[in-house]
Protein backbone atom coordinates (compact mmCIF):
# COMPACT_ATOMS: atom_id res chain seq x y z
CA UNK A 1 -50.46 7.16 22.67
CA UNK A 2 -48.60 3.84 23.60
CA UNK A 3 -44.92 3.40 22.48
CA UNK A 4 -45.67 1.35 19.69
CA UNK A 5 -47.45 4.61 18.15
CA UNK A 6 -44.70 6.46 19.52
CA UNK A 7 -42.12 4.95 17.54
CA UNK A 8 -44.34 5.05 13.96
CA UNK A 9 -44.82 8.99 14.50
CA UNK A 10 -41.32 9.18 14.64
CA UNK A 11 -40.43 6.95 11.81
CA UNK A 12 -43.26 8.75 9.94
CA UNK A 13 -41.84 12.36 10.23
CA UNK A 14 -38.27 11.07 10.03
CA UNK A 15 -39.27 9.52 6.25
CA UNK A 16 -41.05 12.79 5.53
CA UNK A 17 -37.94 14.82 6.18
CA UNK A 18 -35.36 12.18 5.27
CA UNK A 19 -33.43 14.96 3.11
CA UNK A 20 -32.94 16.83 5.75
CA UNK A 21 -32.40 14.43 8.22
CA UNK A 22 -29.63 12.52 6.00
CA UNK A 23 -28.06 15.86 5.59
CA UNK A 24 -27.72 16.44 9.00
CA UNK A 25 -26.44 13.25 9.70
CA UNK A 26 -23.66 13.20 7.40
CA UNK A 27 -22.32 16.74 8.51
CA UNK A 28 -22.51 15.33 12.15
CA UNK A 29 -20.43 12.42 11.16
CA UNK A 30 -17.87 14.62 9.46
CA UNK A 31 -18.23 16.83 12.27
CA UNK A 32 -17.27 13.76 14.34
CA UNK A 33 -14.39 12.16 12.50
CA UNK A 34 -12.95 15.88 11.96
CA UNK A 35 -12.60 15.68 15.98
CA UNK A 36 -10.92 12.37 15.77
CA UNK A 37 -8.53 12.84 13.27
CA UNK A 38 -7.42 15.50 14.86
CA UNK A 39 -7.03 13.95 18.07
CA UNK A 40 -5.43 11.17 16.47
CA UNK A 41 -8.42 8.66 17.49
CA UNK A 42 -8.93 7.61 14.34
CA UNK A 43 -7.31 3.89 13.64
CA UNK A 44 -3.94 4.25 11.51
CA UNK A 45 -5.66 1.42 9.46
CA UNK A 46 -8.22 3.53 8.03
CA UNK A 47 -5.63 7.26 8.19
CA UNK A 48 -3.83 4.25 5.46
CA UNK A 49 -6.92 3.80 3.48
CA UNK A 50 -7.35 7.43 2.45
CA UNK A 51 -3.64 7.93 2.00
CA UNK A 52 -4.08 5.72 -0.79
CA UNK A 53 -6.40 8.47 -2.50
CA UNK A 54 -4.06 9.65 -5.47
CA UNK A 55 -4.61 13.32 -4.70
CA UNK A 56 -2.68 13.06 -0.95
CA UNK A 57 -0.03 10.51 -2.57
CA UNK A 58 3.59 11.25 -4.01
CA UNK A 59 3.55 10.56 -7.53
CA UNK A 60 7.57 11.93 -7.95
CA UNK A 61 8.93 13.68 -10.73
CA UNK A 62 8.68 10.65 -13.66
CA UNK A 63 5.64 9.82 -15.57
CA UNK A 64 3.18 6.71 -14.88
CA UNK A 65 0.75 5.45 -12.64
CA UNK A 66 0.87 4.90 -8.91
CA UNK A 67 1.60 1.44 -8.11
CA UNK A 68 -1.82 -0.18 -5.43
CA UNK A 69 -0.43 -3.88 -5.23
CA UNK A 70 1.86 -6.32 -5.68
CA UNK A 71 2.07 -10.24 -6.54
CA UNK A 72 4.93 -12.39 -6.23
CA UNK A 73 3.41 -16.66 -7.06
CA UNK A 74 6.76 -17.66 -6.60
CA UNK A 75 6.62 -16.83 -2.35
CA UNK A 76 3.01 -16.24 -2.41
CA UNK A 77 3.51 -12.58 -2.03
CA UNK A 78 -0.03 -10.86 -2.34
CA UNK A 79 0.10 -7.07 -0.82
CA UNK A 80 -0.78 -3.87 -1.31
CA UNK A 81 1.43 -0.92 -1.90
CA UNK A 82 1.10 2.25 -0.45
CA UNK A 83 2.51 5.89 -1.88
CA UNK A 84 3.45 8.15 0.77
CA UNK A 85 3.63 11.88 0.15
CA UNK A 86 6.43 12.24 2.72
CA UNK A 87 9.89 10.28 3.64
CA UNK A 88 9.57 11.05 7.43
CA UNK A 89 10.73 7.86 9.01
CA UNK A 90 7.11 7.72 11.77
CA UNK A 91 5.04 8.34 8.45
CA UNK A 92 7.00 5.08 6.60
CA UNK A 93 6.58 3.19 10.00
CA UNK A 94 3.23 3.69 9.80
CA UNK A 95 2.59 2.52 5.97
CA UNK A 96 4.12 -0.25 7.01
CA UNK A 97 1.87 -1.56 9.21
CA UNK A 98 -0.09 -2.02 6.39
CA UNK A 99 1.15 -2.93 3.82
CA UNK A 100 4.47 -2.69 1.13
CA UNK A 101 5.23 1.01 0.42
CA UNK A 102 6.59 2.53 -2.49
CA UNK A 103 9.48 5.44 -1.73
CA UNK A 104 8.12 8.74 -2.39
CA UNK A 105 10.40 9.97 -5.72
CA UNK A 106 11.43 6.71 -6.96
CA UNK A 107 9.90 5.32 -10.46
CA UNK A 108 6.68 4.63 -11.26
CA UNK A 109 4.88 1.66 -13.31
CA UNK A 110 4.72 2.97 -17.00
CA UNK A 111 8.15 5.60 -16.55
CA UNK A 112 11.05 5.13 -16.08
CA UNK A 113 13.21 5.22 -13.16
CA UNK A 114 13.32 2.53 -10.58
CA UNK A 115 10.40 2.03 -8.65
CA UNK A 116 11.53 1.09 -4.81
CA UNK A 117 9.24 -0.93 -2.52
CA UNK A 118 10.24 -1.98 0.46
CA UNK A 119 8.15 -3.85 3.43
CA UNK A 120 8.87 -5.83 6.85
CA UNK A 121 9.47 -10.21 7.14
CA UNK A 122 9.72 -11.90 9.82
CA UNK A 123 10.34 -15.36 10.96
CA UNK A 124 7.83 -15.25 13.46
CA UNK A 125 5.35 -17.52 12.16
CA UNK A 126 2.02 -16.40 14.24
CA UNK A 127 1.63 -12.51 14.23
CA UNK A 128 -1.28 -10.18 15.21
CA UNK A 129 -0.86 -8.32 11.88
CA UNK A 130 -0.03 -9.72 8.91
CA UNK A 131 1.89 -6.84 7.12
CA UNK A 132 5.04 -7.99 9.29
CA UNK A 133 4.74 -10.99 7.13
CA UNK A 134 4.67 -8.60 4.04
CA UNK A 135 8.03 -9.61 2.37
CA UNK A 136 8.46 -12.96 4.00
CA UNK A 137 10.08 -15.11 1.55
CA UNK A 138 12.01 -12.62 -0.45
CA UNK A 139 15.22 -13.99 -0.09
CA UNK A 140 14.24 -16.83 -1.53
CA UNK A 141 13.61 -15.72 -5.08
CA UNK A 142 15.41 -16.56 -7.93
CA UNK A 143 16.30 -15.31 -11.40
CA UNK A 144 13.94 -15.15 -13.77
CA UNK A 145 11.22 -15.30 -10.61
CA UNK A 146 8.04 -12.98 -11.62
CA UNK A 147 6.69 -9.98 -9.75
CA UNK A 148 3.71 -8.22 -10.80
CA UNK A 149 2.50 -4.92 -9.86
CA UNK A 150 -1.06 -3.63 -10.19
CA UNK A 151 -1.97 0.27 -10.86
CA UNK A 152 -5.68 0.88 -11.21
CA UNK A 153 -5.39 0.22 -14.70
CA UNK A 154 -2.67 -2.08 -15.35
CA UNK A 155 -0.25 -4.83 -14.57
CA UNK A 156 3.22 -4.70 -14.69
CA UNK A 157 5.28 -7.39 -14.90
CA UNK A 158 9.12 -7.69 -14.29
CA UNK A 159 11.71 -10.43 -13.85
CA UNK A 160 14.24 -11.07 -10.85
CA UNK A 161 17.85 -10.42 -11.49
CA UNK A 162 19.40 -10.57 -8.76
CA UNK A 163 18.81 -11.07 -4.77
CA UNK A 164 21.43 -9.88 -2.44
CA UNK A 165 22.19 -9.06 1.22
CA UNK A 166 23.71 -5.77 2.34
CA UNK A 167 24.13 -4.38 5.32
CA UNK A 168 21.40 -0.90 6.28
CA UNK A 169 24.10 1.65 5.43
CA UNK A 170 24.89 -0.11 1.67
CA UNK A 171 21.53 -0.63 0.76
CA UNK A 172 21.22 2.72 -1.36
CA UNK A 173 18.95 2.36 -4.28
CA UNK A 174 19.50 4.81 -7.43
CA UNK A 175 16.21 6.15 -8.40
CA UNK A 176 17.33 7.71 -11.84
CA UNK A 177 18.30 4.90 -13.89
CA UNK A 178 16.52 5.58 -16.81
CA UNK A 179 15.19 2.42 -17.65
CA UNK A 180 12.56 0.47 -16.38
CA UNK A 181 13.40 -1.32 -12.91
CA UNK A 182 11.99 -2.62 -9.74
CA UNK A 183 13.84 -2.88 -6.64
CA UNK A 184 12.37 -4.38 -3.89
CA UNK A 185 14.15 -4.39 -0.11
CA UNK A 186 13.26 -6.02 3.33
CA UNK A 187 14.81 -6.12 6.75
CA UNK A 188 16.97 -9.71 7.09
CA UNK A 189 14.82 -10.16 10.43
CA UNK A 190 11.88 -7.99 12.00
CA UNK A 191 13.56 -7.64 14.79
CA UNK A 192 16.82 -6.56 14.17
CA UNK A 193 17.03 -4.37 10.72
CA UNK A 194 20.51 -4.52 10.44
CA UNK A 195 20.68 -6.25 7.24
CA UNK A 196 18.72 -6.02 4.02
CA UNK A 197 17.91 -8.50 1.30
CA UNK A 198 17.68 -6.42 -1.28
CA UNK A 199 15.71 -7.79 -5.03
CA UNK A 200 16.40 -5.83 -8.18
CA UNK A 201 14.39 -6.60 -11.76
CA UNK A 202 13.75 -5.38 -14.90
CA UNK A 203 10.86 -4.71 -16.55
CA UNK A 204 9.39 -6.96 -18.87
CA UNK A 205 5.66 -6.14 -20.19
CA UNK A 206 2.58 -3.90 -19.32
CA UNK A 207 -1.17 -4.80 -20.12
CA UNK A 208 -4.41 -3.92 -19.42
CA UNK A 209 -5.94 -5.67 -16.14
CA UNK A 210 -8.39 -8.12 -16.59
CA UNK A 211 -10.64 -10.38 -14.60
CA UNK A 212 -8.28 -13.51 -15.20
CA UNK A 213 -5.31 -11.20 -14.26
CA UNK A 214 -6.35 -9.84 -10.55
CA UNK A 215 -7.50 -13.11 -9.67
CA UNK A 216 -4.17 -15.11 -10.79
């Protein structure tokens, strides 16, 4: 039997069995990545991706929807938001890296309460990754500026208020304000987080997303 034959035998049986065979497969796999994760081999890129899986995320005390992205035309802001289930400072850090991220217990999209989200700028202008460049341009908005954010179902729009700078230990946010707010916060510079430009808005409609409306 040459290898040519070889290789169709094995194809052949492989096929006949594929059930078991794909069963197999996928508990080695999860055998595998089990390992990894808890090694901590597994890329904090992807540990990000399934933290975005509403069961593992914070959804606070107010009712609404988790907030997935955000869009700002006026700075060309176009990020997604991530919804930690924990406020430990390494576990922030890490959202970070990918993304905006919403403080676990402040509003939601569709309560009320002020929703928080907060992400890194940078005047850097060429960067490995990009979600250093997350909030670049914030302090350059203006009232009456637009900000949408995207659940899985909706978009919510609000409008720019206000855009001050504060130093770290000022900028406190109020979560319970009982009405419908966005506050949005980044460093002043990457590299040296002692100030914050800090963007508050208020809520000003909620509809159903549409084709025409992600792709805007």
């Amino acid at each position: 039997m040459d290898k040519q034959q070889k290789k169709q035998g094995i194809i052949s049986l492989i096929w006949q069995n594929k059930g078991y065979f794909f069963l197999n497969l996928f508990i080695i796999l999860t055998i595998t990545f089990s390992i990894l994760y808890l090694f901590g081999l597994v890329p904090e890129e992807f540990k990000s991706f399934i933290g975005r899986a509403p069961i593992q995320e914070s959804k606070g005390n107010e009712v609404g929807e988790l907030p997935l992205s955000i869009q700002i035309p006026a700075i060309g802001v176009n990020a997604q938001v991530y919804n930690p289930a924990t406020t430990s400072i390494d576990a922030l850090d890490n959202y970070l890296l990918s993304g905006a991220v919403r403080y676990p217990g402040s509003g939601l999209p569709g309560g009320n309460g002020n929703i928080y989200i907060f992400g890194h700028n940078t005047r850097i202008k060429i960067v490995n990754n990009q979600a250093f460049k997350t909030f670049n341009g914030l302090n350059t908005l203006k009232e009456g500026d637009l900000i949408y954010l995207y659940s899985s179902d909706n978009v919510y729009t609000y409008k720019v208020l206000s855009v001050t700078m504060t130093t770290a230990d000022q900028a406190l946010v109020v979560f319970d304000t009982k009405t419908k707010m966005l506050t949005l916060s980044t460093c002043d510079n990457f590299a040296t987080k002692e100030d914050r430009f800090v963007v508050q808005s208020e809520f000003v409609s909620q509809s159903p997303i549409t084709a025409t409306s992600t792709t805007n």
